[in-house]
PDB file of N, CA and C in Angstrom:
ATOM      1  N   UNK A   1      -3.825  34.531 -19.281  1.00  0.00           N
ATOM      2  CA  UNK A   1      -3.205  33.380 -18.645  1.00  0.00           C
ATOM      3  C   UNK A   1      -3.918  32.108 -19.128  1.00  0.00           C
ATOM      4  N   UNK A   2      -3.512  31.101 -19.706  1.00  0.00           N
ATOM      5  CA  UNK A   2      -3.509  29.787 -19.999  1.00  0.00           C
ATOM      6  C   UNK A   2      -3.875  28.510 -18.772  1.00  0.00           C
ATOM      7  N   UNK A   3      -5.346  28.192 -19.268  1.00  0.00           N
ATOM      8  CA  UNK A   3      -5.984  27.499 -18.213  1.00  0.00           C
ATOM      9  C   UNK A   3      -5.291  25.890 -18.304  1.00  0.00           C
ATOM     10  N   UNK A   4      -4.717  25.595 -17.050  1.00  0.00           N
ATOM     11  CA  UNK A   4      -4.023  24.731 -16.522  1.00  0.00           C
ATOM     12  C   UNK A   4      -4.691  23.083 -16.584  1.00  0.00           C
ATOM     13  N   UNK A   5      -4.821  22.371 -17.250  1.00  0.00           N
ATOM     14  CA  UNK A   5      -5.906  20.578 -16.710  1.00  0.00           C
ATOM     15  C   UNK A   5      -4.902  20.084 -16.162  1.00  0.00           C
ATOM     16  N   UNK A   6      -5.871  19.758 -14.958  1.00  0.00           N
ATOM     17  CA  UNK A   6      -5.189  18.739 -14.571  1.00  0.00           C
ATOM     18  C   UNK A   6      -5.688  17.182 -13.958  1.00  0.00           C
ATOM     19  N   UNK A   7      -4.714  16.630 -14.194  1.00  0.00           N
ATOM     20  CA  UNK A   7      -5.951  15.151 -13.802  1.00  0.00           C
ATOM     21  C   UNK A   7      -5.335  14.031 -12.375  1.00  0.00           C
ATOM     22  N   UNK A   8      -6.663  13.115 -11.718  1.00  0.00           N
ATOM     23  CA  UNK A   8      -5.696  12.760 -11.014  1.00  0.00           C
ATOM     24  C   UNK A   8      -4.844  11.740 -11.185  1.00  0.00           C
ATOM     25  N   UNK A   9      -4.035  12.193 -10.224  1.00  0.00           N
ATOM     26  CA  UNK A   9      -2.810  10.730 -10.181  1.00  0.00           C
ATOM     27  C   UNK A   9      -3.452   9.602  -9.161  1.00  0.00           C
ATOM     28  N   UNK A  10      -3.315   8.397  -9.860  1.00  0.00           N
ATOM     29  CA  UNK A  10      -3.282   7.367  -8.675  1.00  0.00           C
ATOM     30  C   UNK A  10      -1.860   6.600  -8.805  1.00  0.00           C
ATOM     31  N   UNK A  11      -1.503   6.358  -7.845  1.00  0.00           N
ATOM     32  CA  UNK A  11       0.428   5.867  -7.693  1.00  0.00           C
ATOM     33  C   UNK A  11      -0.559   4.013  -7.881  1.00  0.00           C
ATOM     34  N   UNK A  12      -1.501   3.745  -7.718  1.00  0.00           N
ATOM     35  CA  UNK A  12      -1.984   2.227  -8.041  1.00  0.00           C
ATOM     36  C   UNK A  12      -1.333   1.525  -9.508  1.00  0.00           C
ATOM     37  N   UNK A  13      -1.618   2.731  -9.911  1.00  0.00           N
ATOM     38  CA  UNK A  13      -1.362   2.899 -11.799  1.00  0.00           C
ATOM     39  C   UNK A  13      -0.054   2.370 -12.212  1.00  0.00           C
ATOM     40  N   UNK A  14       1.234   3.337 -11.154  1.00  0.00           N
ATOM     41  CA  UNK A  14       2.436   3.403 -11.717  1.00  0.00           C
ATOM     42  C   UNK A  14       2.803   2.275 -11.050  1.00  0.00           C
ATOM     43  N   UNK A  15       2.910   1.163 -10.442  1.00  0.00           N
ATOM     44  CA  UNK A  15       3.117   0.010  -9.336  1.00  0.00           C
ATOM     45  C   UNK A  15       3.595  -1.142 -10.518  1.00  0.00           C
ATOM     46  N   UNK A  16       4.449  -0.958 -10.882  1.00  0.00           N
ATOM     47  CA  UNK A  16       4.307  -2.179 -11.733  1.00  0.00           C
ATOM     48  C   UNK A  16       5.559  -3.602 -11.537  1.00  0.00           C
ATOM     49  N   UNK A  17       6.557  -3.148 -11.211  1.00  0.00           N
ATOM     50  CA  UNK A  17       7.087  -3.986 -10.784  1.00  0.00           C
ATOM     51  C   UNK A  17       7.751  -4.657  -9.272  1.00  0.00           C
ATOM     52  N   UNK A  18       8.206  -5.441  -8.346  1.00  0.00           N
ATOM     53  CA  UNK A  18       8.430  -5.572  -7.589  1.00  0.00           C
ATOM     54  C   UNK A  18       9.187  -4.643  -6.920  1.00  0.00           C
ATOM     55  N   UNK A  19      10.541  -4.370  -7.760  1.00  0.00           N
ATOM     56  CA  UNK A  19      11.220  -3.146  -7.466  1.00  0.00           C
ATOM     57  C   UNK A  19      10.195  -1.835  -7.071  1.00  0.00           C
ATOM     58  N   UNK A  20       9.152  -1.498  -8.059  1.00  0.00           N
ATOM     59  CA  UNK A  20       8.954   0.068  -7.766  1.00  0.00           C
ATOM     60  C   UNK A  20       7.902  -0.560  -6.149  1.00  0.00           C
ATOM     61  N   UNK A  21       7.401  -1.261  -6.281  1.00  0.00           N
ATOM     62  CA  UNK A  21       6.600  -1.565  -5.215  1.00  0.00           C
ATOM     63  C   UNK A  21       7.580  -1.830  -3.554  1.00  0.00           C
ATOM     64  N   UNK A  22       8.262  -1.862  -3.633  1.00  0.00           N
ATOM     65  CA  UNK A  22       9.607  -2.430  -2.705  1.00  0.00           C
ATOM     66  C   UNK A  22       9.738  -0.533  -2.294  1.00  0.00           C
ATOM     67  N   UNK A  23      10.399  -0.130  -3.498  1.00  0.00           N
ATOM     68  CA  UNK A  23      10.788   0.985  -3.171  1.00  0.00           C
ATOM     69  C   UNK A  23       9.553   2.382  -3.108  1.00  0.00           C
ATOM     70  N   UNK A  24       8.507   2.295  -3.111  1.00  0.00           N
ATOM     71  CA  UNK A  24       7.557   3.260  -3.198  1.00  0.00           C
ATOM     72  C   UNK A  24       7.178   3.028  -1.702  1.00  0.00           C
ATOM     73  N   UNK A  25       6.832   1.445  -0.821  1.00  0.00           N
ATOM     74  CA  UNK A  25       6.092   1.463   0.262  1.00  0.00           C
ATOM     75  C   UNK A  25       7.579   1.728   1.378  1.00  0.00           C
ATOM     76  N   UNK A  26       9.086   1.712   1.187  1.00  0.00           N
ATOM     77  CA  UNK A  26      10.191   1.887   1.747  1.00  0.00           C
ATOM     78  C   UNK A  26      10.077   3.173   1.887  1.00  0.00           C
ATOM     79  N   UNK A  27      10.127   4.112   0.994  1.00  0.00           N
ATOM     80  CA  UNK A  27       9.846   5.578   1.528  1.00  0.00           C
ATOM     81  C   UNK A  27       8.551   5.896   2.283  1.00  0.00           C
ATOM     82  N   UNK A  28       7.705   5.328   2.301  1.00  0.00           N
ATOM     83  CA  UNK A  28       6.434   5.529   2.756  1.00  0.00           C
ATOM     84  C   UNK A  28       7.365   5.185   4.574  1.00  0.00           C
ATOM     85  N   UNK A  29       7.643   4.300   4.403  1.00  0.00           N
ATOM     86  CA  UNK A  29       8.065   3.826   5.872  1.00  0.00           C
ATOM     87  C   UNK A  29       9.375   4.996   6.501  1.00  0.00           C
ATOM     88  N   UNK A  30      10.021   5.376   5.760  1.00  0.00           N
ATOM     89  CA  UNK A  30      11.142   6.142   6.518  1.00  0.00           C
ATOM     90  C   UNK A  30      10.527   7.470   6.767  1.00  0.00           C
ATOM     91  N   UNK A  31       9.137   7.442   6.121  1.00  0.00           N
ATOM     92  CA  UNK A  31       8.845   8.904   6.621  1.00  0.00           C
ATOM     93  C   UNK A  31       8.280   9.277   7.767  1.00  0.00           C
ATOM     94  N   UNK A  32       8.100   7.415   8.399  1.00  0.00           N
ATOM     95  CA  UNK A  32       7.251   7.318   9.502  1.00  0.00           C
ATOM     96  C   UNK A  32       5.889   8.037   9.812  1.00  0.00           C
ATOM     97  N   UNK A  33       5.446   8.053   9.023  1.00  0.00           N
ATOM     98  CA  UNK A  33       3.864   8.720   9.365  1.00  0.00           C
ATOM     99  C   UNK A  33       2.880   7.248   9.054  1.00  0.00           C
ATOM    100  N   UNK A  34       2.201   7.112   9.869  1.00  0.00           N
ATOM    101  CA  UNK A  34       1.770   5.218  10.003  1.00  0.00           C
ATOM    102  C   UNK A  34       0.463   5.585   9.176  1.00  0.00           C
ATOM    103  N   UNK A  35      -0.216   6.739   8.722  1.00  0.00           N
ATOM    104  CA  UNK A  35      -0.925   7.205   7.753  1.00  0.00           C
ATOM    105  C   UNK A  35      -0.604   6.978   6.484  1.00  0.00           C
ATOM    106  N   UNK A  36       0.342   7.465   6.281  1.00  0.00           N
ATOM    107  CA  UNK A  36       1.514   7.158   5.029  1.00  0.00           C
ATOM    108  C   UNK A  36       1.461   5.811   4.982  1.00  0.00           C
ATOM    109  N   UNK A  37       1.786   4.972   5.499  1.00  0.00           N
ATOM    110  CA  UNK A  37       2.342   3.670   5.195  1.00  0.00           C
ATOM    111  C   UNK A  37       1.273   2.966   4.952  1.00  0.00           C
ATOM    112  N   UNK A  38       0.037   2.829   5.734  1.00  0.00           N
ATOM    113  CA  UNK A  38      -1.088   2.533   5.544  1.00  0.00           C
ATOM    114  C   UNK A  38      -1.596   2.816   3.961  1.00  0.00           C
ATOM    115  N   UNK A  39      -1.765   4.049   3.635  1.00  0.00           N
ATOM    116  CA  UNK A  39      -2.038   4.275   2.262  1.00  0.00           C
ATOM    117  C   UNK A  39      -1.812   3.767   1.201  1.00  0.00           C
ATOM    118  N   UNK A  40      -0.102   3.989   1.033  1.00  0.00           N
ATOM    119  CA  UNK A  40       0.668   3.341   0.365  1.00  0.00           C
ATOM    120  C   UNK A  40       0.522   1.913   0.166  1.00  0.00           C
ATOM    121  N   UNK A  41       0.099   1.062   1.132  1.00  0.00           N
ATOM    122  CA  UNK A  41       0.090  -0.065   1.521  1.00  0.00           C
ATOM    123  C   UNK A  41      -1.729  -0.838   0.611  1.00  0.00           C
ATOM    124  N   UNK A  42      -2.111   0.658   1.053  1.00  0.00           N
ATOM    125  CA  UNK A  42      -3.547   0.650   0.037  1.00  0.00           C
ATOM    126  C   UNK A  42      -3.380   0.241  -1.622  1.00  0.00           C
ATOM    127  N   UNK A  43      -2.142   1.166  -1.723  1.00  0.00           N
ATOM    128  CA  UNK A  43      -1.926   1.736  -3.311  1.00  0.00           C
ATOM    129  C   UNK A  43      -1.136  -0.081  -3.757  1.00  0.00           C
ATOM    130  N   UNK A  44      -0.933  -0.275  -3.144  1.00  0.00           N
ATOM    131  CA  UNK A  44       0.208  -1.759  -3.734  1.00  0.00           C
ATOM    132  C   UNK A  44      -1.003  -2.599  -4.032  1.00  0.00           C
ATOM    133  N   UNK A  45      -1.973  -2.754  -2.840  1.00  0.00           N
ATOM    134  CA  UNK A  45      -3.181  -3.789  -2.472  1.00  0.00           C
ATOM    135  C   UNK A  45      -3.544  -3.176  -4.207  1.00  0.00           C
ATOM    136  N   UNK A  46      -4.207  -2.301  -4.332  1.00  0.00           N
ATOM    137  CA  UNK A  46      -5.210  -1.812  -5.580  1.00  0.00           C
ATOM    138  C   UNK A  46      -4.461  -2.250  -6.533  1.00  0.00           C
ATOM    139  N   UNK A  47      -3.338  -1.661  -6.603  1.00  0.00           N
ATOM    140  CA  UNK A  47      -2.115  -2.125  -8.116  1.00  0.00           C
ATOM    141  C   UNK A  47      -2.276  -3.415  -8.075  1.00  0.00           C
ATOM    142  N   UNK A  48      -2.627  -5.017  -7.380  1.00  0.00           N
ATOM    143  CA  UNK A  48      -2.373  -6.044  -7.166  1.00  0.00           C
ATOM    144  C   UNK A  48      -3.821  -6.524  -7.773  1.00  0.00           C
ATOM    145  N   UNK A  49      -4.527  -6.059  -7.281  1.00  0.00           N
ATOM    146  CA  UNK A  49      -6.204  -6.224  -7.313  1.00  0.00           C
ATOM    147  C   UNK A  49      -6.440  -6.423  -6.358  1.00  0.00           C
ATOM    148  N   UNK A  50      -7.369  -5.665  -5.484  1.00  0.00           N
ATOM    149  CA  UNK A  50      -7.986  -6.007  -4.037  1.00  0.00           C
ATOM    150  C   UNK A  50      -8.730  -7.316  -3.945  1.00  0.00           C
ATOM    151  N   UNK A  51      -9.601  -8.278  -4.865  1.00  0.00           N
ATOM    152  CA  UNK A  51     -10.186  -8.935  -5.021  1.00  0.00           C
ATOM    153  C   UNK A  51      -8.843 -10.356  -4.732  1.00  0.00           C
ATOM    154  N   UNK A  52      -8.111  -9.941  -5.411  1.00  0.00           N
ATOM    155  CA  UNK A  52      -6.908 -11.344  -5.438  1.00  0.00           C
ATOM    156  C   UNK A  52      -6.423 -10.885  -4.237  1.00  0.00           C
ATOM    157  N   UNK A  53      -5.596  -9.913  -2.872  1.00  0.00           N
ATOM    158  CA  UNK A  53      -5.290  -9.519  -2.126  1.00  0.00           C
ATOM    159  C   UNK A  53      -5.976 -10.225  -1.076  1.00  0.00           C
ATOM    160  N   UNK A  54      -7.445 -10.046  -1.611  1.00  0.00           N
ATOM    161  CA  UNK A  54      -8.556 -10.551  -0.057  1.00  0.00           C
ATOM    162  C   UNK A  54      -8.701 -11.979  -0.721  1.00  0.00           C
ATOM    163  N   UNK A  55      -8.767 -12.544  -1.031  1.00  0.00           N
ATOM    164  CA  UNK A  55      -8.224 -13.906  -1.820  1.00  0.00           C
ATOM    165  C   UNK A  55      -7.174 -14.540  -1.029  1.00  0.00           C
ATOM    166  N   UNK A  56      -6.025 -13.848  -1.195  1.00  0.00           N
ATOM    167  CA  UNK A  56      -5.018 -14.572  -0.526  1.00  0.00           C
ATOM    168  C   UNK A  56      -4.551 -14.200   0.731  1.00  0.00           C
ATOM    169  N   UNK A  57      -5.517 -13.201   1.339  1.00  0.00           N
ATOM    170  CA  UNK A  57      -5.096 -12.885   2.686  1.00  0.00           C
ATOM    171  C   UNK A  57      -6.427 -13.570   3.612  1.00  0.00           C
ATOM    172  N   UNK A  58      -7.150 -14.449   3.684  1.00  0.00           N
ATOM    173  CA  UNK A  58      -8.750 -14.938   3.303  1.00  0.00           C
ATOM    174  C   UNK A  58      -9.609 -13.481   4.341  1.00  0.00           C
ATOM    175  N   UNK A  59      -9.196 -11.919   3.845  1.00  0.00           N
ATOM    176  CA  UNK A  59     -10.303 -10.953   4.153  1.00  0.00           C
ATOM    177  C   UNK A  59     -10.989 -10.689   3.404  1.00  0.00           C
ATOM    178  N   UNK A  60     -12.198  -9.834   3.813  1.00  0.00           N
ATOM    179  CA  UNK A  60     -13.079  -9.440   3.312  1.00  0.00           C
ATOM    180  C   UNK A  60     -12.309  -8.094   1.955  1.00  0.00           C
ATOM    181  N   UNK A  61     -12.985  -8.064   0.933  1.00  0.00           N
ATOM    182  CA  UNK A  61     -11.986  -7.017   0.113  1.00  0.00           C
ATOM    183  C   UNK A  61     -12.705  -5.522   0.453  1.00  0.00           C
ATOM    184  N   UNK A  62     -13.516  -5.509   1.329  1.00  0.00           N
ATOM    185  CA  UNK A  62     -14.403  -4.632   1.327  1.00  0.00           C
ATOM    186  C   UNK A  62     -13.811  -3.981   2.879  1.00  0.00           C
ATOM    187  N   UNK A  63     -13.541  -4.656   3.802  1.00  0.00           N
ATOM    188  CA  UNK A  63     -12.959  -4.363   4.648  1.00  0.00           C
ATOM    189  C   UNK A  63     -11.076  -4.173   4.291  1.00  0.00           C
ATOM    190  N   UNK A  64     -10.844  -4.615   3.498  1.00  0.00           N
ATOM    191  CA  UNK A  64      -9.465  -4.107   3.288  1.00  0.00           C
ATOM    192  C   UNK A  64      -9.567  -2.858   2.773  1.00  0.00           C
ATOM    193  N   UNK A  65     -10.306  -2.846   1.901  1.00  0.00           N
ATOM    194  CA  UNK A  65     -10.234  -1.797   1.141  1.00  0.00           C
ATOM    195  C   UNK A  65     -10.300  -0.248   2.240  1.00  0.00           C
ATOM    196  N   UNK A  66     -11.425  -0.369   3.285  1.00  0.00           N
ATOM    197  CA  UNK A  66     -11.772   0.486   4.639  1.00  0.00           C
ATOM    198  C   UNK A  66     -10.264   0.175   5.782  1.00  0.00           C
ATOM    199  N   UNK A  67      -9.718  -0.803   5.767  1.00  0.00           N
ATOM    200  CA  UNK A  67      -7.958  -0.835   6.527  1.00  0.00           C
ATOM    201  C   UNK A  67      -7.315   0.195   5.991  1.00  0.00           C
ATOM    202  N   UNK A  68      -7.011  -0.031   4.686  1.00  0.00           N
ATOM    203  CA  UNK A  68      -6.213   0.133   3.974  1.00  0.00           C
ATOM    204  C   UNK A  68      -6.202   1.740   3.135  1.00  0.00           C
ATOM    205  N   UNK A  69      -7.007   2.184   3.833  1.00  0.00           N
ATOM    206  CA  UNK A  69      -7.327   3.732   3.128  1.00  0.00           C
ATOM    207  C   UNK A  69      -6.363   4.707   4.356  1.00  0.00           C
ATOM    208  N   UNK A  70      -6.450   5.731   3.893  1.00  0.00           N
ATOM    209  CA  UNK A  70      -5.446   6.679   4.560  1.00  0.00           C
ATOM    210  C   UNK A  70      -6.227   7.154   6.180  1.00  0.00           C
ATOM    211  N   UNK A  71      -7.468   6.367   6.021  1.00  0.00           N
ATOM    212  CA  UNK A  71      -7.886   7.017   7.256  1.00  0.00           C
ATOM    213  C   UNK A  71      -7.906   5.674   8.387  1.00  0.00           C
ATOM    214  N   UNK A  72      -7.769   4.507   7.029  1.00  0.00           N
ATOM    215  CA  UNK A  72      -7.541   3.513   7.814  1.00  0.00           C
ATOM    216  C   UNK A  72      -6.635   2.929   9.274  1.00  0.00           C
ATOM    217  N   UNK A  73      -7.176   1.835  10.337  1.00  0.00           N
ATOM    218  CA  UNK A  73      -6.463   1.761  10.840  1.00  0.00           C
ATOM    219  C   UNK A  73      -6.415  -0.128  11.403  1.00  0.00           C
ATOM    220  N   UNK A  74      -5.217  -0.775  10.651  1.00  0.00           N
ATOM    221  CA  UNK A  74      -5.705  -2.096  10.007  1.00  0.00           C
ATOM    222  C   UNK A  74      -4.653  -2.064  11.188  1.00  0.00           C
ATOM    223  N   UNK A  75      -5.341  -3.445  12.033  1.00  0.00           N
ATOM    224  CA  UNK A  75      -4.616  -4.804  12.819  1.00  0.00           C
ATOM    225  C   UNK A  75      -2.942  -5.100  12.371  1.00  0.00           C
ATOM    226  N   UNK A  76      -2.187  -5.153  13.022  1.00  0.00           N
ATOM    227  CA  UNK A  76      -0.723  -5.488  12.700  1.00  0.00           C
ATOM    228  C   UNK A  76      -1.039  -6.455  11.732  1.00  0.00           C
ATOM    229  N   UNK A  77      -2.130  -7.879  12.066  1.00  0.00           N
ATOM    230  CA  UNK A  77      -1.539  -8.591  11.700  1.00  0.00           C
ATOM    231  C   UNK A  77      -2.310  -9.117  10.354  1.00  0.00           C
ATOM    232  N   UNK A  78      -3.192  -8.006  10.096  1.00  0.00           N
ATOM    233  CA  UNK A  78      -3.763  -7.735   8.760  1.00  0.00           C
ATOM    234  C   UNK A  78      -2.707  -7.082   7.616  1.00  0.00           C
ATOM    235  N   UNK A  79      -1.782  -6.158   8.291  1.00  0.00           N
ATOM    236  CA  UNK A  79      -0.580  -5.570   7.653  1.00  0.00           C
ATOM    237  C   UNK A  79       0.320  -6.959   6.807  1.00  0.00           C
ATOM    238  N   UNK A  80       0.340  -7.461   8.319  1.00  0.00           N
ATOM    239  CA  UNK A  80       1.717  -8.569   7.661  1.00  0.00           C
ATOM    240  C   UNK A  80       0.810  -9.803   7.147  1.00  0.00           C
ATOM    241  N   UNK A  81      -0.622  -9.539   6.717  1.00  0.00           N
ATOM    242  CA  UNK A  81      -0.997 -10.712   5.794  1.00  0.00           C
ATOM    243  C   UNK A  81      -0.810 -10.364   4.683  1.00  0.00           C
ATOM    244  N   UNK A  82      -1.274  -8.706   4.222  1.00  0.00           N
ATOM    245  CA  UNK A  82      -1.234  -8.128   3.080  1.00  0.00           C
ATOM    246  C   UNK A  82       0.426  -8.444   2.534  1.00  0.00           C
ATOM    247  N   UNK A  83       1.056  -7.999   3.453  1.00  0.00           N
ATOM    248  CA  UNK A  83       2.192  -7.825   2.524  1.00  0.00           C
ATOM    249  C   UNK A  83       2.714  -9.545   2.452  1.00  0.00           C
ATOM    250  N   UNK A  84       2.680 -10.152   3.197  1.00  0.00           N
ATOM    251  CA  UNK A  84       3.101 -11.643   2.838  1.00  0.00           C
ATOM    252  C   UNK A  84       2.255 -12.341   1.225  1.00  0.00           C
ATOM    253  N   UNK A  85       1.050 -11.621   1.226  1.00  0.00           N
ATOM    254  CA  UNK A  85       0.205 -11.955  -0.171  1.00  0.00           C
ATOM    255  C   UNK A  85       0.805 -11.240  -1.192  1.00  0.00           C
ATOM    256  N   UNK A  86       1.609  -9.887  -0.939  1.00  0.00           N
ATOM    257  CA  UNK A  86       2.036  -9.394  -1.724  1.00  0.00           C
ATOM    258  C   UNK A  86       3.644  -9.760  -2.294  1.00  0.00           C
ATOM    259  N   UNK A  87       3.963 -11.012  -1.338  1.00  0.00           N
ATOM    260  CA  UNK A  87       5.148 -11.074  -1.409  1.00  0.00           C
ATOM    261  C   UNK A  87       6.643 -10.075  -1.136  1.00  0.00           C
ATOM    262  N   UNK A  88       6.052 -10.002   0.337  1.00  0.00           N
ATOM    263  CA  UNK A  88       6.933  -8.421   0.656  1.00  0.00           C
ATOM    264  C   UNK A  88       7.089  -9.410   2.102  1.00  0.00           C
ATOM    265  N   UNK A  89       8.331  -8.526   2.646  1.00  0.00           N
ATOM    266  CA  UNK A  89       8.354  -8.482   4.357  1.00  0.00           C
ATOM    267  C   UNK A  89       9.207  -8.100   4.865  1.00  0.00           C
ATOM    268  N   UNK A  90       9.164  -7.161   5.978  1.00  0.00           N
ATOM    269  CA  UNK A  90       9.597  -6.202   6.888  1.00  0.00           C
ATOM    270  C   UNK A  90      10.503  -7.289   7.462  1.00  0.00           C
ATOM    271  N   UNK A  91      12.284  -5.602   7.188  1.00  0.00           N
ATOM    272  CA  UNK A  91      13.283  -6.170   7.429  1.00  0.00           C
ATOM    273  C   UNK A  91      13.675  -4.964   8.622  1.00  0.00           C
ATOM    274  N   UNK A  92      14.377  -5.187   9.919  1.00  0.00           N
ATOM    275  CA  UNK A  92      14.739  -4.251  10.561  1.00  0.00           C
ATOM    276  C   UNK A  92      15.960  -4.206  10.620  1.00  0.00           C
ATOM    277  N   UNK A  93      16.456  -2.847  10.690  1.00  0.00           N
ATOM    278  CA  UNK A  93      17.632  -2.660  10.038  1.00  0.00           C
ATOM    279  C   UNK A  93      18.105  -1.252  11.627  1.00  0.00           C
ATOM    280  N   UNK A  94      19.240  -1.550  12.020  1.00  0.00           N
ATOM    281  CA  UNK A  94      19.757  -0.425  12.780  1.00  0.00           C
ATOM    282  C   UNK A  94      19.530   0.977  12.592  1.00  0.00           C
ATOM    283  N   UNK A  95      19.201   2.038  13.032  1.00  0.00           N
ATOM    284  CA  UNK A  95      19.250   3.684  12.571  1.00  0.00           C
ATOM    285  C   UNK A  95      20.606   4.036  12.707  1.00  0.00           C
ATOM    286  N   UNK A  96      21.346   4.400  11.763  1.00  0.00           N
ATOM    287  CA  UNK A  96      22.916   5.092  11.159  1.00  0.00           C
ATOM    288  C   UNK A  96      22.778   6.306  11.785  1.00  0.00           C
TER     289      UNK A  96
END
């Protein structure tokens, strides 16, 4: 049997345009796990640069970086700074 490599993925990597970023943290959200979204929310921050993120959100990047991890558990209104720096914002929409 043929030994398998494998390496890791970071989704930070693949983030490249507004679209995939729109649509990568949108599934994160319909899956409703606030773990999930948090993460994800990590992965956009990193793809962006955490340094420019805490820049324009005026946090610490060191404490975002500890929000913003999967074990994280960041302030609402640390959420809606990130994503306003990221140029994002939560639209509510009826359940079909």
């Amino acid at each position: 049997m043929a030994t398998v490599q494998t390496y890791p993925w970071d989704a930070a990597e693949h983030l490249e345009t507004r679209e995939d970023i729109a649509t990568y943290l949108e599934a994160a959200l319909e899956d409703g796990d606030p773990s999930l979204v948090v993460a994800a929310l990590g992965d956009i921050a990193r793809s962006k640069g955490m340094t420019h993120i805490a820049r324009e959100t005026g946090l610490g990047r060191e404490s975002l970086y500890k929000a913003l991890s999967a074990e994280g558990n960041p302030e609402f209104v640390t959420v809606l700074k990130v994503l306003q720096a990221l140029g994002l914002r939560i639209q509510v929409l009826p359940i079909v």
